[in-house]
N, C-alpha and C. Protein backbone atom coordinates (compact mmCIF):
# COMPACT_ATOMS: atom_id res chain seq x y z
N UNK A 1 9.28 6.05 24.08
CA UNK A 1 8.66 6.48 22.85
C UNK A 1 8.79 8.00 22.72
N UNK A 2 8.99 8.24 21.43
CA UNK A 2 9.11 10.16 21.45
C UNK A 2 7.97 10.47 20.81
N UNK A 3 7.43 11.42 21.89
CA UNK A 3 6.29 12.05 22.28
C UNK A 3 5.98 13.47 21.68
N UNK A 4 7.09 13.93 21.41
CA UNK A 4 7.25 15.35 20.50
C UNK A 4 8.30 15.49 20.50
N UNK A 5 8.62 16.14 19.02
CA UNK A 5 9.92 16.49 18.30
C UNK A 5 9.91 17.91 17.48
N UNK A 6 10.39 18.52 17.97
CA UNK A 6 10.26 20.08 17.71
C UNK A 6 11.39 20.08 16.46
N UNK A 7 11.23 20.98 15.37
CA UNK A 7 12.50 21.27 14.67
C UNK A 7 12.46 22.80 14.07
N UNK A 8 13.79 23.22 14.34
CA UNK A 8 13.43 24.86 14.47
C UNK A 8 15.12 25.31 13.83
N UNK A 9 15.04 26.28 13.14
CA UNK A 9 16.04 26.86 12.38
C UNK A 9 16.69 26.10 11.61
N UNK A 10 16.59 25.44 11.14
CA UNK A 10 17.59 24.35 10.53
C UNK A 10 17.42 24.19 9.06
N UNK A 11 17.56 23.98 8.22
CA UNK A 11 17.24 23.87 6.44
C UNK A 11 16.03 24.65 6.27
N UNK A 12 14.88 23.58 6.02
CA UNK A 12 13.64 24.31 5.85
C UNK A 12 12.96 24.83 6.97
N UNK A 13 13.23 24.28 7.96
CA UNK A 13 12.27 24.73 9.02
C UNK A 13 13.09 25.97 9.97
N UNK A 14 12.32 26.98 8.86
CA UNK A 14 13.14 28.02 9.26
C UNK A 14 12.24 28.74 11.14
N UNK A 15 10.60 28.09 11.06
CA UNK A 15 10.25 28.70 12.29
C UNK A 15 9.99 27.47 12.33
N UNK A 16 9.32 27.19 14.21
CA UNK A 16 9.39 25.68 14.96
C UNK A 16 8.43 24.80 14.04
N UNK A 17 8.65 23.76 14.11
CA UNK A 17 7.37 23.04 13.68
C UNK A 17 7.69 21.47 14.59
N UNK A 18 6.42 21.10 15.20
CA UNK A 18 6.53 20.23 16.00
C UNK A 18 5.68 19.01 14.89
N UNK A 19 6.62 17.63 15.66
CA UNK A 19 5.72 16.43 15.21
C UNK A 19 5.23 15.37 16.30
N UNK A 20 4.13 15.42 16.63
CA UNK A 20 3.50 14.46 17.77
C UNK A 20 2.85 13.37 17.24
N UNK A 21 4.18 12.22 17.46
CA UNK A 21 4.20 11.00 17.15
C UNK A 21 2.88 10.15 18.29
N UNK A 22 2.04 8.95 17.80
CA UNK A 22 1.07 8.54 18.42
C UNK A 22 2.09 7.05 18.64
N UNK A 23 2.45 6.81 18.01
CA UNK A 23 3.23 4.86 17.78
C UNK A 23 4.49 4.80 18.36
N UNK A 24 4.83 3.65 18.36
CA UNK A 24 6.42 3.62 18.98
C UNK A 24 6.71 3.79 17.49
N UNK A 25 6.60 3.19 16.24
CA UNK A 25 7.41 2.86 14.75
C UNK A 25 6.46 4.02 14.42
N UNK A 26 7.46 4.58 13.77
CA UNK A 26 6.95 6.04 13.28
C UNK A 26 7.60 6.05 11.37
N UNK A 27 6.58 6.42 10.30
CA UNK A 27 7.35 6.38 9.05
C UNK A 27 7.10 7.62 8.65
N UNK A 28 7.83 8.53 8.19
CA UNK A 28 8.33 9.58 7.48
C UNK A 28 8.22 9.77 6.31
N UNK A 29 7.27 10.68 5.26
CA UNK A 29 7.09 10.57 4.04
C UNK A 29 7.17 11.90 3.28
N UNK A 30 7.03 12.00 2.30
CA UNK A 30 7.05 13.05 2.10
C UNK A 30 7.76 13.90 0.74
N UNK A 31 7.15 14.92 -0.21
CA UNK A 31 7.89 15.55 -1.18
C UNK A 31 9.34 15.52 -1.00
N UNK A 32 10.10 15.63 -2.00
CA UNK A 32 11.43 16.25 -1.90
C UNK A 32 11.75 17.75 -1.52
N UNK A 33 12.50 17.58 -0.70
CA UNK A 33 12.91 19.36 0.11
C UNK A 33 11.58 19.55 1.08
N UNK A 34 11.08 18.76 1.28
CA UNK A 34 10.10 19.08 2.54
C UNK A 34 10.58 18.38 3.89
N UNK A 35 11.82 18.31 4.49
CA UNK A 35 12.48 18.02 5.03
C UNK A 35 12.50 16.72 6.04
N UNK A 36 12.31 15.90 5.31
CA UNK A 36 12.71 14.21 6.05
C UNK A 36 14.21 13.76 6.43
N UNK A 37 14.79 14.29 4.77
CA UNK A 37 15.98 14.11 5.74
C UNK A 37 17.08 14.88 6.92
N UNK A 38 16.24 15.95 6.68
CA UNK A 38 16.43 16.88 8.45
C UNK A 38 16.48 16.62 9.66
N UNK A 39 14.50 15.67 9.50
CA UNK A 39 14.74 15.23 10.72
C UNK A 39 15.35 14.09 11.24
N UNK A 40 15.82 13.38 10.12
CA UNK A 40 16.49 12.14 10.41
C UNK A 40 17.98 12.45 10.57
N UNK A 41 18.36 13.13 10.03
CA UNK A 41 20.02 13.47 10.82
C UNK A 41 19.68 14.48 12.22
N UNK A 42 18.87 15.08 12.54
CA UNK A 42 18.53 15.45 14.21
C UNK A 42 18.64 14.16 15.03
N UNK A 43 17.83 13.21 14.68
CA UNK A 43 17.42 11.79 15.23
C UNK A 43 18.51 11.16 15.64
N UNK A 44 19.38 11.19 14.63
CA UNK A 44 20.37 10.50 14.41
C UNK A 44 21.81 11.41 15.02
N UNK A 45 22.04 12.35 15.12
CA UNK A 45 22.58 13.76 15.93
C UNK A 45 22.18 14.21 16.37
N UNK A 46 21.83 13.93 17.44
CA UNK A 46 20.50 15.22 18.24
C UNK A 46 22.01 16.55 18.59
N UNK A 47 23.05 16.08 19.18
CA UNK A 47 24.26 16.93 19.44
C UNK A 47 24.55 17.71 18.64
N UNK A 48 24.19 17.67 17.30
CA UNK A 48 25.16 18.33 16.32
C UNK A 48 24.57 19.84 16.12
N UNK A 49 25.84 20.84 16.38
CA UNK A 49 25.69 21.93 16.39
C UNK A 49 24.80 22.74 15.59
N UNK A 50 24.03 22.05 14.63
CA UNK A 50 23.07 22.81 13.56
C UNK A 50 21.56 22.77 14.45
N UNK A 51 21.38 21.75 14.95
CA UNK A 51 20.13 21.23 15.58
C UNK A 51 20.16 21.83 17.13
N UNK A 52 20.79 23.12 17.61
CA UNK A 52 20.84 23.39 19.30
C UNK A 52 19.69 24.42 19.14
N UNK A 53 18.43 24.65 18.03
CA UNK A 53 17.20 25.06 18.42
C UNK A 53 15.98 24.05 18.74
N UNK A 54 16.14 22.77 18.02
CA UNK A 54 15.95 21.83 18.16
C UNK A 54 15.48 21.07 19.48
N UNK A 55 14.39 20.32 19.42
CA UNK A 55 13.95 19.40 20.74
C UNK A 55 13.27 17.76 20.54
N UNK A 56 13.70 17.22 21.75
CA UNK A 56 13.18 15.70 21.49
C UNK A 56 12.33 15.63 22.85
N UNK A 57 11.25 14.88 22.88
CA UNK A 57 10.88 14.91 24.08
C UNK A 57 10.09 13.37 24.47
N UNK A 58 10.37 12.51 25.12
CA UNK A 58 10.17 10.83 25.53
C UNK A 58 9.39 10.77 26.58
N UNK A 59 8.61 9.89 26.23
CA UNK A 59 7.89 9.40 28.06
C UNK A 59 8.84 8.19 28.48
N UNK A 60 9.69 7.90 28.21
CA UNK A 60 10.30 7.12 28.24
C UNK A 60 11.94 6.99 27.90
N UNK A 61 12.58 6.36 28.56
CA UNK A 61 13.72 5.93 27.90
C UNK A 61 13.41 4.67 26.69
N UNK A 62 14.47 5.06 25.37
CA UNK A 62 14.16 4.56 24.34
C UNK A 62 15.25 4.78 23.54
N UNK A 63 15.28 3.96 22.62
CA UNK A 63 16.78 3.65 21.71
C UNK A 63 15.86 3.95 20.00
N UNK A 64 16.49 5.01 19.92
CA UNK A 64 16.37 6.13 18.56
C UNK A 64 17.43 5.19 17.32
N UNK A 65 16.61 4.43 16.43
CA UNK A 65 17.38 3.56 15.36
C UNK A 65 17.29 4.35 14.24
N UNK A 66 18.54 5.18 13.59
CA UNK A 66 18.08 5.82 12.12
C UNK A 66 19.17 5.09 11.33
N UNK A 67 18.50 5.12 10.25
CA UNK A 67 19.23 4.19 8.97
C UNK A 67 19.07 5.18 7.99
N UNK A 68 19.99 6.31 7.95
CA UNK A 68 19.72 7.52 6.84
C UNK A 68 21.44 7.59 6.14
N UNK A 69 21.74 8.31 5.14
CA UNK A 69 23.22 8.22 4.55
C UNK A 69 24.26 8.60 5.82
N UNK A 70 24.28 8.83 6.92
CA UNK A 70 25.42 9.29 7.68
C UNK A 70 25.15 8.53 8.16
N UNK A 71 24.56 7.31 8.73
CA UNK A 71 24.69 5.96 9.51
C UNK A 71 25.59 5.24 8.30
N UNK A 72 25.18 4.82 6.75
CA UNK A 72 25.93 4.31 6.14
C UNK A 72 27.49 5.26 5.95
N UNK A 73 27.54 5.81 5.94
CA UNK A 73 28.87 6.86 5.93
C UNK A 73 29.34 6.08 7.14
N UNK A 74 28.89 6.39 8.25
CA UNK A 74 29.64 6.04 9.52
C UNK A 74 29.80 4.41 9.74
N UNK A 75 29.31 3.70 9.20
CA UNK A 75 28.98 2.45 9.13
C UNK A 75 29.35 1.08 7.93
N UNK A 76 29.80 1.73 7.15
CA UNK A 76 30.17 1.23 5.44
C UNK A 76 31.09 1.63 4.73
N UNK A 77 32.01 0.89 4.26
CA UNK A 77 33.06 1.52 3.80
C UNK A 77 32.98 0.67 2.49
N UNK A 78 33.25 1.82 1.73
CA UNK A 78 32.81 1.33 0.15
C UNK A 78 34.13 1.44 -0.81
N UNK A 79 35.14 0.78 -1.15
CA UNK A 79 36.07 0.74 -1.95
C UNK A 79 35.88 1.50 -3.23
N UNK A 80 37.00 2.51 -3.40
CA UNK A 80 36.99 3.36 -4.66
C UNK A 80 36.99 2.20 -5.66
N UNK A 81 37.75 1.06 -5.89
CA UNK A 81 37.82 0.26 -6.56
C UNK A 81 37.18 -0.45 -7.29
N UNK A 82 36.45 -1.14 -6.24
CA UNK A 82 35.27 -2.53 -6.42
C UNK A 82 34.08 -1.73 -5.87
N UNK A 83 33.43 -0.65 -6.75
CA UNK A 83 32.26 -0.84 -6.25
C UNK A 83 30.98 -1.53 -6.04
N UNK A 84 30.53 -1.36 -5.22
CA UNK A 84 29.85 -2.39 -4.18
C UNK A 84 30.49 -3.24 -2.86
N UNK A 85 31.78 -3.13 -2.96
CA UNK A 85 32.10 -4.54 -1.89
C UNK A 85 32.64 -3.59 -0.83
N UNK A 86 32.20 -3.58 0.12
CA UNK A 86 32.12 -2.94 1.73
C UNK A 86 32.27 -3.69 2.08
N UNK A 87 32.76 -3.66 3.41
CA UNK A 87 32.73 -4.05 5.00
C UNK A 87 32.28 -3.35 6.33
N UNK A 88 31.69 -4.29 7.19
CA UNK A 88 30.86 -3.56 7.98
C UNK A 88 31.67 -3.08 9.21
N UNK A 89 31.27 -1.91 10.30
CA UNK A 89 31.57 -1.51 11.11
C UNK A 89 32.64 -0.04 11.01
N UNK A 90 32.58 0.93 11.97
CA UNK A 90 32.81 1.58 11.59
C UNK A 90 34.30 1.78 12.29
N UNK A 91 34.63 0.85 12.73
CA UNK A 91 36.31 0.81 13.40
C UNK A 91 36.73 -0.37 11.99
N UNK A 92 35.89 -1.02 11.29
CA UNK A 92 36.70 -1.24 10.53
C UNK A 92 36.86 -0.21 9.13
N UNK A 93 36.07 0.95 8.94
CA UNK A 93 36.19 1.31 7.89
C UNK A 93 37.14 2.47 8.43
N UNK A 94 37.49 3.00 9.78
CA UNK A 94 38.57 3.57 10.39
C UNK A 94 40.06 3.23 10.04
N UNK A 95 39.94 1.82 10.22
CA UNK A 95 40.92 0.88 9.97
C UNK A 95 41.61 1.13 8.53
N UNK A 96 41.06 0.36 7.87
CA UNK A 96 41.05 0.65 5.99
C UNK A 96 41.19 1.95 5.94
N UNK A 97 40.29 2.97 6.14
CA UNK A 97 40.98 4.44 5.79
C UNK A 97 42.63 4.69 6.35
N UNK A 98 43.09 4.72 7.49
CA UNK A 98 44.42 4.59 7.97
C UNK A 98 45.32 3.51 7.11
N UNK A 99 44.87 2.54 6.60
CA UNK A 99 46.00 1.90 6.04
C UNK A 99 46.13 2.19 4.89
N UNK A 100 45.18 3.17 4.18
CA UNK A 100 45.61 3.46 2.41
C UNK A 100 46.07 4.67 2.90
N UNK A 101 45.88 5.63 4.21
CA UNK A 101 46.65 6.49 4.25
C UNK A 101 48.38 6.34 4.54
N UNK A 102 48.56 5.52 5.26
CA UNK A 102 49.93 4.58 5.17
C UNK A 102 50.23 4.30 4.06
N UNK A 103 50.01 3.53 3.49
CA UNK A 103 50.14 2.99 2.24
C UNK A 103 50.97 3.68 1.19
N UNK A 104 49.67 5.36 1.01
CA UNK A 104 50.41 6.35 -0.24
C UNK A 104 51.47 7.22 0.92
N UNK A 105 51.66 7.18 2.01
CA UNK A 105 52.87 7.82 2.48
C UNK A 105 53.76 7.29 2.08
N UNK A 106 53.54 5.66 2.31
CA UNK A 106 55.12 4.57 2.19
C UNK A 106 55.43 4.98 0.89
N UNK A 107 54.77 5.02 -0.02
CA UNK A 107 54.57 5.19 -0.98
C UNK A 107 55.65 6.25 -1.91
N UNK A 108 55.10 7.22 -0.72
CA UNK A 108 56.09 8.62 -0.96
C UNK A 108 57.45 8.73 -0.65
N UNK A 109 57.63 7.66 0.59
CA UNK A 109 58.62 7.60 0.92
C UNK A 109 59.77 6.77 0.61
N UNK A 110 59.46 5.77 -0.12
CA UNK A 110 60.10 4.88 -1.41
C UNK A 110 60.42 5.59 -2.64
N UNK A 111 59.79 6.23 -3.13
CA UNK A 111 59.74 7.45 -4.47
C UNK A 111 61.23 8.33 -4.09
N UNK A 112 61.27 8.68 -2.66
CA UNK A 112 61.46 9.71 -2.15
C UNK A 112 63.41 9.06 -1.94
N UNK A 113 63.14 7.37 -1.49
CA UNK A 113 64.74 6.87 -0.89
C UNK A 113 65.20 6.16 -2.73
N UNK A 114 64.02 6.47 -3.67
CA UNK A 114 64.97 5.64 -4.79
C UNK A 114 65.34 6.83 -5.87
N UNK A 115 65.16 8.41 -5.34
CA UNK A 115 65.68 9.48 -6.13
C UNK A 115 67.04 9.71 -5.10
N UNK A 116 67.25 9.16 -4.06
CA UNK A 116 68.19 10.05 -3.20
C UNK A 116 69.34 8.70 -4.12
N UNK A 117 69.47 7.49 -3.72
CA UNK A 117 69.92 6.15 -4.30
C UNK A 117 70.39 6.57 -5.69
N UNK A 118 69.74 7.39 -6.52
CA UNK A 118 70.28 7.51 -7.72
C UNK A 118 71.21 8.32 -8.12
């Protein structure tokens, strides 16, 4: 369970401000620009180079679940096309990105063998 969560330099929280969670399920509320979704990409990145003033602190080992837009980014791949129709996982939306990048190369490169042909 996380026991305290410090957040320091980062968007709004320009000096520390700690949150001492009592529950294992913890909910997050709050105005707009009063920074929720801050701490949920920390949560969710504790690594990421914006957050190295930043602290998490557990009595425990424990598995940190965030469901904020960079889990769906990393997680959902949403067709320019058909919006709405995704597929899940993020080696498959790896996948699909690499093959439309193939795709408009071949693409280029057909364009490219039916000007030489002419």
């Amino acid at each position: 369970m996380i026991t305290e969560l410090n957040i320091e330099g980062v968007t709004s929280y320009k000096s520390k401000s700690t949150l001492s969670p009592t529950n294992k399920t913890s909910l997050i509320y709050g105005l707009n620009g009063a920074g929720k979704s801050t701490i949920s990409e920390f949560l969710y990145n504790q690594n990421a180079p914006q957050f190295v003033k930043c602290s998490l602190k557990t009595n425990q080992t424990c598995e940190i679940l965030v469901y904020n837009q960079s889990f769906l980014k990393d997680y959902f791949y949403e067709e320019d096309s058909l919006k709405g129709i995704f597929t899940l996982s993020k080696e498959n939306k790896e996948a699909l990105q690499q093959i439309e990048a193939e795709t408009e190369l071949l693409k280029k490169h057909l364009t490219s063998q039916q000007k030489i042909q002419i």
